[in-house]
N, C-alpha and C. Protein backbone atom coordinates (compact mmCIF):
# COMPACT_ATOMS: atom_id res chain seq x y z
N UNK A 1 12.58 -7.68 13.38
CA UNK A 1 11.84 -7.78 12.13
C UNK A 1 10.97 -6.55 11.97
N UNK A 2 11.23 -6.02 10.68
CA UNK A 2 10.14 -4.71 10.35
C UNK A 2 8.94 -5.06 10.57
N UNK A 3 7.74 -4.25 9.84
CA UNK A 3 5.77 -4.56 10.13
C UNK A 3 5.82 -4.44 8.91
N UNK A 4 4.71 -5.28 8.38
CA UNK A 4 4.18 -5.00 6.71
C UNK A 4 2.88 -3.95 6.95
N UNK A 5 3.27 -3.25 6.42
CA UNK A 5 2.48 -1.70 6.58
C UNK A 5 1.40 -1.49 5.18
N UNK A 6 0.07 -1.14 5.49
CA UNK A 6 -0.19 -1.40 4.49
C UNK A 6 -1.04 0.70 4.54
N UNK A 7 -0.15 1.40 3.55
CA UNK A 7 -0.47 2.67 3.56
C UNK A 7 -0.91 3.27 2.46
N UNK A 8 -2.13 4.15 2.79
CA UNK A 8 -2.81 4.27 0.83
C UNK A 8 -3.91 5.71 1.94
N UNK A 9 -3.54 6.12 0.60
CA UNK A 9 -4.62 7.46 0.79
C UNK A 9 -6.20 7.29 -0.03
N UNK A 10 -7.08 7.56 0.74
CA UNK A 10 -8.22 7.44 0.23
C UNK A 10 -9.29 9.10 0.60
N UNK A 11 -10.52 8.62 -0.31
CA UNK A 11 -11.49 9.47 -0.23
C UNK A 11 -12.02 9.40 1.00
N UNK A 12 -12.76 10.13 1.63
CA UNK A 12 -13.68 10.03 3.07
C UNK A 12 -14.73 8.99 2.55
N UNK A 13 -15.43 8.43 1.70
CA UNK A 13 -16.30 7.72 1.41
C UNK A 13 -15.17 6.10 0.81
N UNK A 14 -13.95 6.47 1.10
CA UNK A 14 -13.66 4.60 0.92
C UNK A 14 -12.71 4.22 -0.52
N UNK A 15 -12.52 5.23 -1.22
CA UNK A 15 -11.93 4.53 -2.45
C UNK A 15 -10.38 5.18 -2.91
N UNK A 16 -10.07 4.33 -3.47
CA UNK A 16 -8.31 4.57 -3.55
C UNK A 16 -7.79 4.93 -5.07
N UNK A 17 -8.76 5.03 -5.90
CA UNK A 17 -8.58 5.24 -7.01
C UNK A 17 -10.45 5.30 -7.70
N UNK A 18 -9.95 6.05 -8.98
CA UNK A 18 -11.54 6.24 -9.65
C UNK A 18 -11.71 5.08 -10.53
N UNK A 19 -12.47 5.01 -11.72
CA UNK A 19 -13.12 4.16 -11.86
C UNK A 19 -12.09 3.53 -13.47
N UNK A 20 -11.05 4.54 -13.64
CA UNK A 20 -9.85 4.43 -14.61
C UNK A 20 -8.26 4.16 -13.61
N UNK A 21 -8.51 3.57 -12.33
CA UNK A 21 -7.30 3.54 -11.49
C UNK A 21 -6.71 4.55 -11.64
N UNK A 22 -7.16 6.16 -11.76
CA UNK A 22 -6.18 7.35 -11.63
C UNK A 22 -6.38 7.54 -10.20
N UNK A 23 -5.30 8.23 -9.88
CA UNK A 23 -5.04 9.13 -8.49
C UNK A 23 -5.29 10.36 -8.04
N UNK A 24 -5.71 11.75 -9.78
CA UNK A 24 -5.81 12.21 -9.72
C UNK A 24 -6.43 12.98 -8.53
N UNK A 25 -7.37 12.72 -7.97
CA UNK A 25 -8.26 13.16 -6.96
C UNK A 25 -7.12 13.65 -6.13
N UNK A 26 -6.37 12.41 -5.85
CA UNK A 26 -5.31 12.60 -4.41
C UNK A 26 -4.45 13.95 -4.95
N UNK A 27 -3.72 14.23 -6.25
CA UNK A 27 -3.10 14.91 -6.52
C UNK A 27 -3.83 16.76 -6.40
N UNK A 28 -5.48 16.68 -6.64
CA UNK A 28 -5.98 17.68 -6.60
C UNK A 28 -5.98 18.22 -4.99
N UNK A 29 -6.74 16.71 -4.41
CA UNK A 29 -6.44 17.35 -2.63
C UNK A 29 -5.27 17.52 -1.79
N UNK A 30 -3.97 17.14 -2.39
CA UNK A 30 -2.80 17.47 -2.00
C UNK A 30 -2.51 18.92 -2.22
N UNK A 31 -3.41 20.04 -2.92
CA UNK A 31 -2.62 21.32 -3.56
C UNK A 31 -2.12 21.47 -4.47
N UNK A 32 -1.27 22.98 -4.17
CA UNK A 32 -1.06 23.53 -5.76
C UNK A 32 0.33 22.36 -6.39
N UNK A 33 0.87 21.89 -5.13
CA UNK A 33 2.27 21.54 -5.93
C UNK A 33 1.77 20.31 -6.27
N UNK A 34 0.59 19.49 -5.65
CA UNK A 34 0.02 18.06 -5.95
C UNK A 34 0.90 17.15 -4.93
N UNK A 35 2.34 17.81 -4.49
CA UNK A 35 2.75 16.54 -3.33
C UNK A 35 2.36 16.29 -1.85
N UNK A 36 2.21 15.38 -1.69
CA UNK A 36 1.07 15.15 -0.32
C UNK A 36 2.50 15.83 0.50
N UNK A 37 1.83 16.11 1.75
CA UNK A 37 2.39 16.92 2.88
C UNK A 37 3.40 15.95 3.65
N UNK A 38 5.01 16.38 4.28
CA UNK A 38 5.81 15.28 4.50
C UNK A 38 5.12 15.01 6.27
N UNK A 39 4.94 13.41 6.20
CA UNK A 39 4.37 12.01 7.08
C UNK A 39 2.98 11.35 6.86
N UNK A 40 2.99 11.62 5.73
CA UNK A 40 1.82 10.83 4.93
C UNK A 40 2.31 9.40 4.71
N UNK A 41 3.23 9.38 4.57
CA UNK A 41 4.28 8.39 3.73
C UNK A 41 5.34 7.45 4.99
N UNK A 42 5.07 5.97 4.34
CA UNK A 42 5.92 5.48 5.64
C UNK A 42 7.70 5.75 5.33
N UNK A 43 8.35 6.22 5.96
CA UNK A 43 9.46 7.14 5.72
C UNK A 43 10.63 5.63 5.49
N UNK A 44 11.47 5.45 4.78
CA UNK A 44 12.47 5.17 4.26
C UNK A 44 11.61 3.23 4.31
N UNK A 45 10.53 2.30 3.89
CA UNK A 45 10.55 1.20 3.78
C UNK A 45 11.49 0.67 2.93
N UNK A 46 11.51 -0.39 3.17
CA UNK A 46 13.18 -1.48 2.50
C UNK A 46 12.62 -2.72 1.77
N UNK A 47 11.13 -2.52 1.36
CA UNK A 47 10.38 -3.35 0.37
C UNK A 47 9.25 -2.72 0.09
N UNK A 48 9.30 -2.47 -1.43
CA UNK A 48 7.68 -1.73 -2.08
C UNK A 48 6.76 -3.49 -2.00
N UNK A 49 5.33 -3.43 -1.91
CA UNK A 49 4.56 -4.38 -2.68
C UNK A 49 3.47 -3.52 -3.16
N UNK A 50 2.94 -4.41 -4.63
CA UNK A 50 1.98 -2.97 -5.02
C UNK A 50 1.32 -4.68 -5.90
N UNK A 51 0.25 -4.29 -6.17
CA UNK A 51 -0.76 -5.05 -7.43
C UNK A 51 -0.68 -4.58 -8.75
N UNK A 52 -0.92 -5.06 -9.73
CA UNK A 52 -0.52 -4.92 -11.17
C UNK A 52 -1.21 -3.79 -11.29
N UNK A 53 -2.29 -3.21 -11.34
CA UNK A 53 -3.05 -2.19 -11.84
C UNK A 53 -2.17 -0.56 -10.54
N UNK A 54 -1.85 -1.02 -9.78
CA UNK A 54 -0.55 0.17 -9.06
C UNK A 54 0.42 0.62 -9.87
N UNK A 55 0.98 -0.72 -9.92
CA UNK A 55 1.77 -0.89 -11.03
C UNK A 55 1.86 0.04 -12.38
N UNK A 56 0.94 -0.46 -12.69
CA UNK A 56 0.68 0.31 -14.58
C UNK A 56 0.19 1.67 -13.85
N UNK A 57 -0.17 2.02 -13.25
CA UNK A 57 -0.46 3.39 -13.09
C UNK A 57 0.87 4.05 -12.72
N UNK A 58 1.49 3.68 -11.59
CA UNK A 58 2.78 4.35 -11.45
C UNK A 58 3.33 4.43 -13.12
N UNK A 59 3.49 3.42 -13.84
CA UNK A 59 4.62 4.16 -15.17
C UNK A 59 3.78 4.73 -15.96
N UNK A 60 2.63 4.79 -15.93
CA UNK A 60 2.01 5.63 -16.83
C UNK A 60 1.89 7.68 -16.26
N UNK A 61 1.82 7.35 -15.09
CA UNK A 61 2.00 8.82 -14.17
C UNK A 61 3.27 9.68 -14.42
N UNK A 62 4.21 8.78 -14.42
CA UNK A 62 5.43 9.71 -15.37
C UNK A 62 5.83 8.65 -16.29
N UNK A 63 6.85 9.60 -17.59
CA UNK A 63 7.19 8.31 -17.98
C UNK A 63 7.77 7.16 -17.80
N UNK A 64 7.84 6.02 -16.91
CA UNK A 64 9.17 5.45 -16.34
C UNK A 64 9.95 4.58 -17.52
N UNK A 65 9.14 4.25 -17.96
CA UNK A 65 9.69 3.13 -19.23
C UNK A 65 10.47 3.91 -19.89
N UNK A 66 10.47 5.18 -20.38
CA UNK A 66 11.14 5.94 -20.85
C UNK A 66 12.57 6.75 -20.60
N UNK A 67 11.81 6.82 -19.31
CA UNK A 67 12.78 7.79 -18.60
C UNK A 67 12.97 7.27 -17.23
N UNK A 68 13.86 6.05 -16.87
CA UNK A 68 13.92 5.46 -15.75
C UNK A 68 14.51 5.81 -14.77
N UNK A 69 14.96 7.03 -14.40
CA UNK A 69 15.49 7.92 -13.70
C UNK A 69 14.11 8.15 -12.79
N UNK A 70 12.97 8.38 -13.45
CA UNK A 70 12.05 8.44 -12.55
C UNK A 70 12.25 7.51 -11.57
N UNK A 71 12.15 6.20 -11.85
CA UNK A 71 11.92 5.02 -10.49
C UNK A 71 13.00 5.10 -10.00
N UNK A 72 13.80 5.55 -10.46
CA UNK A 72 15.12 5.34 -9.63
C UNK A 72 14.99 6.56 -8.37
N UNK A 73 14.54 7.75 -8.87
CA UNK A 73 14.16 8.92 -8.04
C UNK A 73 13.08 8.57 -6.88
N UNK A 74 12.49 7.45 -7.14
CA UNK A 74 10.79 7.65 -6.29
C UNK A 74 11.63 6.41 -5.04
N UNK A 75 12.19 5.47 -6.11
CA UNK A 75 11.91 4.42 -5.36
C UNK A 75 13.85 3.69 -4.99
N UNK A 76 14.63 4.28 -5.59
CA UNK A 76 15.76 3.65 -5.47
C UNK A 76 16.15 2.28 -6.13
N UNK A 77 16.82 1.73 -5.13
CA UNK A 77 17.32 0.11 -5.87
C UNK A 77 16.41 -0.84 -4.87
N UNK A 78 15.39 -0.35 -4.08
CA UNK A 78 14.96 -0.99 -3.26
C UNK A 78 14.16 -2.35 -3.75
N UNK A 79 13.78 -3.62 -3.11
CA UNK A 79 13.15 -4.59 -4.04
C UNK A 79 12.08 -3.99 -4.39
N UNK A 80 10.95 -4.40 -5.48
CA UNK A 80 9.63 -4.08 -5.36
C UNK A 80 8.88 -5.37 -6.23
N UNK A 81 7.68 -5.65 -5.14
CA UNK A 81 7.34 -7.06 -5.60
C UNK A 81 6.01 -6.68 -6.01
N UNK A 82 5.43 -7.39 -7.26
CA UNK A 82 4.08 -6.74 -8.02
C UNK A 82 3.80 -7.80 -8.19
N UNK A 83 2.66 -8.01 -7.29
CA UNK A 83 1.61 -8.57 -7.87
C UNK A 83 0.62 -8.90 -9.03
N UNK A 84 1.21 -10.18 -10.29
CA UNK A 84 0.47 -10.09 -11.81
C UNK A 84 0.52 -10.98 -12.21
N UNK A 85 -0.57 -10.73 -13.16
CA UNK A 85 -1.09 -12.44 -13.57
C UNK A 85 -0.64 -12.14 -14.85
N UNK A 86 0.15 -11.40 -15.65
CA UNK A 86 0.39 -10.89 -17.18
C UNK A 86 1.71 -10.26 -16.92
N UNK A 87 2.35 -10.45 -18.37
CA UNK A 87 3.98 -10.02 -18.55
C UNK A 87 3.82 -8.44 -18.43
N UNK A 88 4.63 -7.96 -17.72
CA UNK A 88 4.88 -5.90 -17.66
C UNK A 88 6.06 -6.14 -18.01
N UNK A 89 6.15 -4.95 -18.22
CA UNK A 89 7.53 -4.20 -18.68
C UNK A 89 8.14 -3.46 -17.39
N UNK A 90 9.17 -3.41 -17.39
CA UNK A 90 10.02 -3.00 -16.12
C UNK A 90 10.58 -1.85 -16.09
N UNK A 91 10.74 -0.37 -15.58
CA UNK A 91 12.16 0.56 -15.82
C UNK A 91 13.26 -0.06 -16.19
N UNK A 92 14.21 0.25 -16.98
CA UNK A 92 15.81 -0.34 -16.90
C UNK A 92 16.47 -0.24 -15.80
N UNK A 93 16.59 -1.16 -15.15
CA UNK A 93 17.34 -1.00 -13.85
C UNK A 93 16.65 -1.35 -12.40
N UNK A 94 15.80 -1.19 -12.73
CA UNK A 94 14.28 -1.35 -11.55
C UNK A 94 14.49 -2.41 -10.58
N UNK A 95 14.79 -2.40 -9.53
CA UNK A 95 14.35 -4.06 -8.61
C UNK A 95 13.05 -4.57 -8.69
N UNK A 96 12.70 -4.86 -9.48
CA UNK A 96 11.09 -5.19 -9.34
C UNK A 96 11.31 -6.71 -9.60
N UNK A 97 10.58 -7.62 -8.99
CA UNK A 97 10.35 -8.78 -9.02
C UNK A 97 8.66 -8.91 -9.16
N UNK A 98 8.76 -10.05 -10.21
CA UNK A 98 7.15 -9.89 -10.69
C UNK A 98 6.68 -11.34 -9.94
N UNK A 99 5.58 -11.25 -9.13
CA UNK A 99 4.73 -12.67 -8.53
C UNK A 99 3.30 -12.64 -8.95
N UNK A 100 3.34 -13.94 -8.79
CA UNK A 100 1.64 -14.11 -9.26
C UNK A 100 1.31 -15.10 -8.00
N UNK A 101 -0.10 -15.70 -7.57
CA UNK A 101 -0.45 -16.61 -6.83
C UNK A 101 -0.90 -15.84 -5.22
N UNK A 102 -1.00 -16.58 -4.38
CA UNK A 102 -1.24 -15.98 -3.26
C UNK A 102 -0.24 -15.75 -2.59
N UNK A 103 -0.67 -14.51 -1.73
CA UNK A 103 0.19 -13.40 -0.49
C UNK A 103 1.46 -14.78 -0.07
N UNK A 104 0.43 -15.74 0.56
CA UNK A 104 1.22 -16.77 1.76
C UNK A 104 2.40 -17.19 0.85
N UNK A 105 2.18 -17.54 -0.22
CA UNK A 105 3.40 -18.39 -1.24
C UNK A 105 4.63 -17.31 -1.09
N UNK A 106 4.46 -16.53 -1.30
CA UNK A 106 5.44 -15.22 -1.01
C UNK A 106 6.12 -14.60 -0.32
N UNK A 107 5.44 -14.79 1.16
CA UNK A 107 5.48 -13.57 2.73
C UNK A 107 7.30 -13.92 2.80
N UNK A 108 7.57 -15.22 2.67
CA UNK A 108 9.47 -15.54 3.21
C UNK A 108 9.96 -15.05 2.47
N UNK A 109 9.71 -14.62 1.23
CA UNK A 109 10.83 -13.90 -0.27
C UNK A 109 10.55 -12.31 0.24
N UNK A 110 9.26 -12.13 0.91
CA UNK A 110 9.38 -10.65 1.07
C UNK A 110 9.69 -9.81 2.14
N UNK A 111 9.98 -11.04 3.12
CA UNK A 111 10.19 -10.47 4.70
C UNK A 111 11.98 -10.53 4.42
N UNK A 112 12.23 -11.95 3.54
CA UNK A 112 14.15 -12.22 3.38
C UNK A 112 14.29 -10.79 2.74
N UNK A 113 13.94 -10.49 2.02
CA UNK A 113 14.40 -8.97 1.48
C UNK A 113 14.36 -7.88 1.96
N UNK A 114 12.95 -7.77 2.86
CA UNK A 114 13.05 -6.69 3.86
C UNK A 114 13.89 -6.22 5.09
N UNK A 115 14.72 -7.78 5.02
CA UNK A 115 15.73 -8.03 6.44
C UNK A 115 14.95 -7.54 7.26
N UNK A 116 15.51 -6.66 8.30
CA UNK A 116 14.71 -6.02 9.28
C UNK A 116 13.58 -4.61 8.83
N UNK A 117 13.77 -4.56 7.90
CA UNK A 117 12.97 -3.34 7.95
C UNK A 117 11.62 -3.11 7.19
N UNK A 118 11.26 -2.32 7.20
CA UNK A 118 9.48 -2.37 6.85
C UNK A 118 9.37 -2.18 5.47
N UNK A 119 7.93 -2.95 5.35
CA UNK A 119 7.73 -3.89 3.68
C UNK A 119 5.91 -2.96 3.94
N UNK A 120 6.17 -2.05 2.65
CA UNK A 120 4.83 -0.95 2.09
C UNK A 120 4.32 -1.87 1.32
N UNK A 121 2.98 -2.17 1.72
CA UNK A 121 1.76 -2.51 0.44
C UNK A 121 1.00 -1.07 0.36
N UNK A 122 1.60 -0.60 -0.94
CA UNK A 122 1.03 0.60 -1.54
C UNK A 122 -0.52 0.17 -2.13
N UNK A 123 -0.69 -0.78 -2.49
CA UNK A 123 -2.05 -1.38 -2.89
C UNK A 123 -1.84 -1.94 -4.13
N UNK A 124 -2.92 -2.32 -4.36
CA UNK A 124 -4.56 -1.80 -3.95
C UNK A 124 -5.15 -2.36 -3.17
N UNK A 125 -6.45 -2.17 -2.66
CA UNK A 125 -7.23 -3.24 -1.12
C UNK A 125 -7.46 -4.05 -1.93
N UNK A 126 -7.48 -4.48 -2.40
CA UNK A 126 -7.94 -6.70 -2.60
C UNK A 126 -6.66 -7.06 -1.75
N UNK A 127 -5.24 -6.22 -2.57
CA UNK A 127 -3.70 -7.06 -2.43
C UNK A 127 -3.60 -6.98 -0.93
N UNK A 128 -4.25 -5.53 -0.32
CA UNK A 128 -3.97 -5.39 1.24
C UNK A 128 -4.55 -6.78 2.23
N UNK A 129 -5.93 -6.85 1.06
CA UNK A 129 -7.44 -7.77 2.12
C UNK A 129 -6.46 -8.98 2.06
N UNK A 130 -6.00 -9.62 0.84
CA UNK A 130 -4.96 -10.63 0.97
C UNK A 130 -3.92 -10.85 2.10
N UNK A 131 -2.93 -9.64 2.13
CA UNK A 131 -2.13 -9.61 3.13
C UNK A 131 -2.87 -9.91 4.64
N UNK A 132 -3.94 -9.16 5.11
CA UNK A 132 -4.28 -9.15 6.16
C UNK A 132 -5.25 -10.82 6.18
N UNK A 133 -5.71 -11.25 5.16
CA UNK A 133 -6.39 -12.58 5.20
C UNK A 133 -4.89 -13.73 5.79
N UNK A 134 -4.01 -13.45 5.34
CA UNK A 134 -2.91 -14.48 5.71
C UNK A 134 -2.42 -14.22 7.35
N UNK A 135 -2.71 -13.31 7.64
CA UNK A 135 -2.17 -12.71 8.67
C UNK A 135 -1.25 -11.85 9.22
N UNK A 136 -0.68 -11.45 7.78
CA UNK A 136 0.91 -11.05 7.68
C UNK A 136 0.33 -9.21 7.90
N UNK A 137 -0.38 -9.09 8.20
CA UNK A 137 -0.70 -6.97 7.94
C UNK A 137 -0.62 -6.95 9.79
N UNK A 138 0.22 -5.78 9.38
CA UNK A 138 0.70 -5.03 10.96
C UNK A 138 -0.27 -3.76 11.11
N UNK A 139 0.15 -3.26 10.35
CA UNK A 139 -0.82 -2.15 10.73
C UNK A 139 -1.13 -1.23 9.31
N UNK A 140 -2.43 -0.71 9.18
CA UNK A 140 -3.00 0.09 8.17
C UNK A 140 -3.15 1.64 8.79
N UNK A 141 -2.72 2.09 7.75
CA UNK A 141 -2.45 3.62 7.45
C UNK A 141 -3.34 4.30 6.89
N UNK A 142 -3.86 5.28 7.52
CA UNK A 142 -4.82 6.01 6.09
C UNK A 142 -4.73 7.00 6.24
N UNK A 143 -4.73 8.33 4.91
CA UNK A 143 -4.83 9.35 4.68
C UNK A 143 -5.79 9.73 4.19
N UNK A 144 -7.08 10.67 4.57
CA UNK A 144 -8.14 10.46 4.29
C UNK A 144 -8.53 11.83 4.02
N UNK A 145 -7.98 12.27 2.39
CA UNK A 145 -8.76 13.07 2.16
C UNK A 145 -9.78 13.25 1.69
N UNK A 146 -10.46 15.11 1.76
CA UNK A 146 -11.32 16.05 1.34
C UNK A 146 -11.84 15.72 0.37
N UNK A 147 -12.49 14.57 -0.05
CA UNK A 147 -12.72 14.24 -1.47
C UNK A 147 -13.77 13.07 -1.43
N UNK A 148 -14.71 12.38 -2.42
CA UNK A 148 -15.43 11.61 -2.55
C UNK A 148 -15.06 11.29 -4.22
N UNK A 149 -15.49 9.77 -4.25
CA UNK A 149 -16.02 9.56 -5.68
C UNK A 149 -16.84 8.39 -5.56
N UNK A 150 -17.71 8.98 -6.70
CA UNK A 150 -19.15 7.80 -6.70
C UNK A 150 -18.80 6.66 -6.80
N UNK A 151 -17.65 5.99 -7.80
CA UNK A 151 -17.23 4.54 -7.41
C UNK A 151 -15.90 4.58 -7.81
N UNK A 152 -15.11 3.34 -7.77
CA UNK A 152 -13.63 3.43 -8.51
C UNK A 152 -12.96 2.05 -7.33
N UNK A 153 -12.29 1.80 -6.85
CA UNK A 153 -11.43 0.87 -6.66
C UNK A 153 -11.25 1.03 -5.08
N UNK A 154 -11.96 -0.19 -4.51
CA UNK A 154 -12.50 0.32 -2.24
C UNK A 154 -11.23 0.02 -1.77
N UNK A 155 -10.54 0.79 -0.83
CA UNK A 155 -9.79 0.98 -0.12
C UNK A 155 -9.17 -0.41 0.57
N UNK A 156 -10.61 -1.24 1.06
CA UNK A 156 -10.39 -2.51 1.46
C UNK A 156 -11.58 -3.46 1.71
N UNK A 157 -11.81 -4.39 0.36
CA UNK A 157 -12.73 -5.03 0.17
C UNK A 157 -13.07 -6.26 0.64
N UNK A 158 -12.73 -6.13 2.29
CA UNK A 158 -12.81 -7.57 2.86
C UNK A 158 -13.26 -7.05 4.36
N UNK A 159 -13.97 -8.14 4.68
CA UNK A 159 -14.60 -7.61 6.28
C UNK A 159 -13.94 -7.75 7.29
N UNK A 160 -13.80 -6.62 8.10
CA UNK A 160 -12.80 -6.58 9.44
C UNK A 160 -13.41 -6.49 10.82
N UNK A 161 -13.79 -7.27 11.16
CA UNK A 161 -14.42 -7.47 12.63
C UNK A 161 -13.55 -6.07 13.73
N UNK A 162 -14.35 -5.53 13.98
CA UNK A 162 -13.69 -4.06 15.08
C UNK A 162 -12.68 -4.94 16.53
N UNK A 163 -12.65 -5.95 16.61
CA UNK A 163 -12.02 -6.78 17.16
C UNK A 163 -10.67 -6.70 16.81
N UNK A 164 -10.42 -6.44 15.45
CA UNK A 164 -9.27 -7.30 14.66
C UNK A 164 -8.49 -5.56 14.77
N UNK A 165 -9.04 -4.41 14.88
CA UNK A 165 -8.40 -3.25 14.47
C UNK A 165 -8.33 -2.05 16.19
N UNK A 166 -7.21 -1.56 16.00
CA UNK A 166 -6.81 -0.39 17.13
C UNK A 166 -6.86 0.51 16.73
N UNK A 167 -7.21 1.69 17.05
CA UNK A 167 -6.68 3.07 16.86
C UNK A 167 -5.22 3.32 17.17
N UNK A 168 -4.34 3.82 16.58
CA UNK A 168 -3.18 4.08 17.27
C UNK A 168 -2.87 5.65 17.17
N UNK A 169 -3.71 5.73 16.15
CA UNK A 169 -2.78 7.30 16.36
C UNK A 169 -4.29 8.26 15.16
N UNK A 170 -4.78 9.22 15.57
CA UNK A 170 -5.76 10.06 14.82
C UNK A 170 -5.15 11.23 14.77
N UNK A 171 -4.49 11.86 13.54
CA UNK A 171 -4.26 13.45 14.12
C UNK A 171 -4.72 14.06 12.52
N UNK A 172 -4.17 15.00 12.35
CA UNK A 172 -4.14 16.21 11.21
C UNK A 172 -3.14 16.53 10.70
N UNK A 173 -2.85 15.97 9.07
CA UNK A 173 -1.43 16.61 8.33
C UNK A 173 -1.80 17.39 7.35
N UNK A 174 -1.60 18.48 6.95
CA UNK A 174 -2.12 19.67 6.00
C UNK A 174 -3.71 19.12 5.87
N UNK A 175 -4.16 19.24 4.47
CA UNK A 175 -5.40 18.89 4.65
C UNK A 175 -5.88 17.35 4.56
N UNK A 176 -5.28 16.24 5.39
CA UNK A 176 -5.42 15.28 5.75
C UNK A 176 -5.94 14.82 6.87
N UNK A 177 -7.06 13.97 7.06
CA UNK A 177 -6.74 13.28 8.39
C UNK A 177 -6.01 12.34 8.57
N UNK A 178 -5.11 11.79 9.44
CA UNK A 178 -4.29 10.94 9.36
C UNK A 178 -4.79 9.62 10.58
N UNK A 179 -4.95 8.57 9.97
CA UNK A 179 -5.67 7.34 10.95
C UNK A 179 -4.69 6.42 11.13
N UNK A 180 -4.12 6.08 12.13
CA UNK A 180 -3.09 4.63 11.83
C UNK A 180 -3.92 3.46 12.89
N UNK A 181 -3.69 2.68 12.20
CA UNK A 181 -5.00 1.51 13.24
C UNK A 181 -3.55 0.33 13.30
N UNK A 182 -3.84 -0.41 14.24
CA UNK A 182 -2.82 -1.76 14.66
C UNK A 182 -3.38 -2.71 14.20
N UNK A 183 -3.00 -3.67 13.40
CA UNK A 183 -4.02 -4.85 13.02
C UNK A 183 -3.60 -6.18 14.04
N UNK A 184 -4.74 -6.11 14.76
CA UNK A 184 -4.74 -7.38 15.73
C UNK A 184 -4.83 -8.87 15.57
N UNK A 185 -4.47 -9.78 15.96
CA UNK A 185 -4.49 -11.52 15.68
C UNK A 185 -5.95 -11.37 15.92
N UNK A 186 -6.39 -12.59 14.54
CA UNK A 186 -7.50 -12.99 14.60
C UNK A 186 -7.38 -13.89 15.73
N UNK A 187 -8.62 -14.50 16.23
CA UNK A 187 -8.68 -15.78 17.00
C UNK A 187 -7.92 -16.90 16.87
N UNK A 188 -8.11 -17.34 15.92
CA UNK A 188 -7.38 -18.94 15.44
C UNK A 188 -6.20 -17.88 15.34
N UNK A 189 -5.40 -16.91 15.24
CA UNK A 189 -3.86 -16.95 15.27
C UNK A 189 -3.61 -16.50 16.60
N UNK A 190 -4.70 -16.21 17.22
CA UNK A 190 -3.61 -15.50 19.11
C UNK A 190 -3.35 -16.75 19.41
N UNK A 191 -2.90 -17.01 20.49
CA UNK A 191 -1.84 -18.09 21.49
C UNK A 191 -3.06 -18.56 22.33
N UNK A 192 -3.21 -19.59 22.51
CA UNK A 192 -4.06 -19.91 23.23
C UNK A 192 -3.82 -19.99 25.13
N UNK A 193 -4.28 -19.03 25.42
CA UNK A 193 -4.44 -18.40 26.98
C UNK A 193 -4.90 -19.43 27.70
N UNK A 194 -5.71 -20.35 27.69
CA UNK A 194 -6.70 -21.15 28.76
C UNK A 194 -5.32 -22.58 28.86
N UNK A 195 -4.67 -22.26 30.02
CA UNK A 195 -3.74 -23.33 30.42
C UNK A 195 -4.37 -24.31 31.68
């Protein structure tokens, strides 16, 4: 079975978007071409999950509704499950499956699709804090650039006991730091040891 990976680039001060859900920032600290540097990105996942406001930003960033060649370019025929409480509009052709309700109602429709392989929560942190509240988050990713903004949309708006998180890996990708942490069983889900 793949890990539900939950990978998002943020500011050094915590936020994943500004205060209009643009990305811009990320696109300025990526450089001249604006594309982040290749292993930022979890390399070939076999399920997108993203939250409605991801969502509307991805088709508004290029045209997709228009020109659905875009999603087909970014993202393939792969499933992609969005999180929404309101009707969207889809690319022509798009695998997107639209859910509403909580993470748990969901995790078997999104792991059956992932078969074995790994399922991206691109975001946003509420949808991540969700995932990891159910138990289902393997491990969090961060790309943490050169950048601040005074407020806009927190990375991950739920409290994580230093218990619950590993370091696995700290290094440097162009002008990134790159953090990958292991997300550990809470208490009530480890196995109970005292036989």
């Amino acid at each position: 079975m793949g890990e539900i990976i939950y990978d998002a680039a943020t500011t050094l001060n915590g936020f994943i978007a500004d205060e209009e859900h643009s990305l811009q920032w990320l696109f300025d600290a990526a450089g001249s071409n604006g594309e982040p540097p290749p292993g930022l990105m979890p390399e070939n996942p076999s399920v997108y999950v993203m939250g409605a406001n991801t969502y509307r930003w991805l088709l508004d960033y290029q045209p997709m509704l228009d020109e659905p060649e875009h999603w087909r370019e970014a993202y393939g025929q792969r499933p992609c499950f969005v999180f929404a409480h309101a009707t969207l509009p889809a690319p022509e052709g798009a695998n997107i499956r639209f859910v509403s309700g909580d993470v748990a109602e969901h995790l078997d429709e999104i792991r059956e699709a992932a078969a074995d392989g790994d399922i991206w929560v691109l975001g946003g942190g509420a949808l991540a804090g969700e995932f990891l509240r159910a138990g289902a988050l393997d491990r969090i990713c961060l790309s943490i650039a050169p950048a601040a903004l005074a407020s806009g949309a927190p990375l991950l708006p739920v409290t994580v006991p230093p218990a619950r998180l590993r370091v696995e890996e700290a290094k440097i990708i162009g002008p990134f730091a790159r953090v990958v942490f292991r997300v550990l069983p809470s208490v009530e889900q480890r196995p109970n040891s005292a036989l």
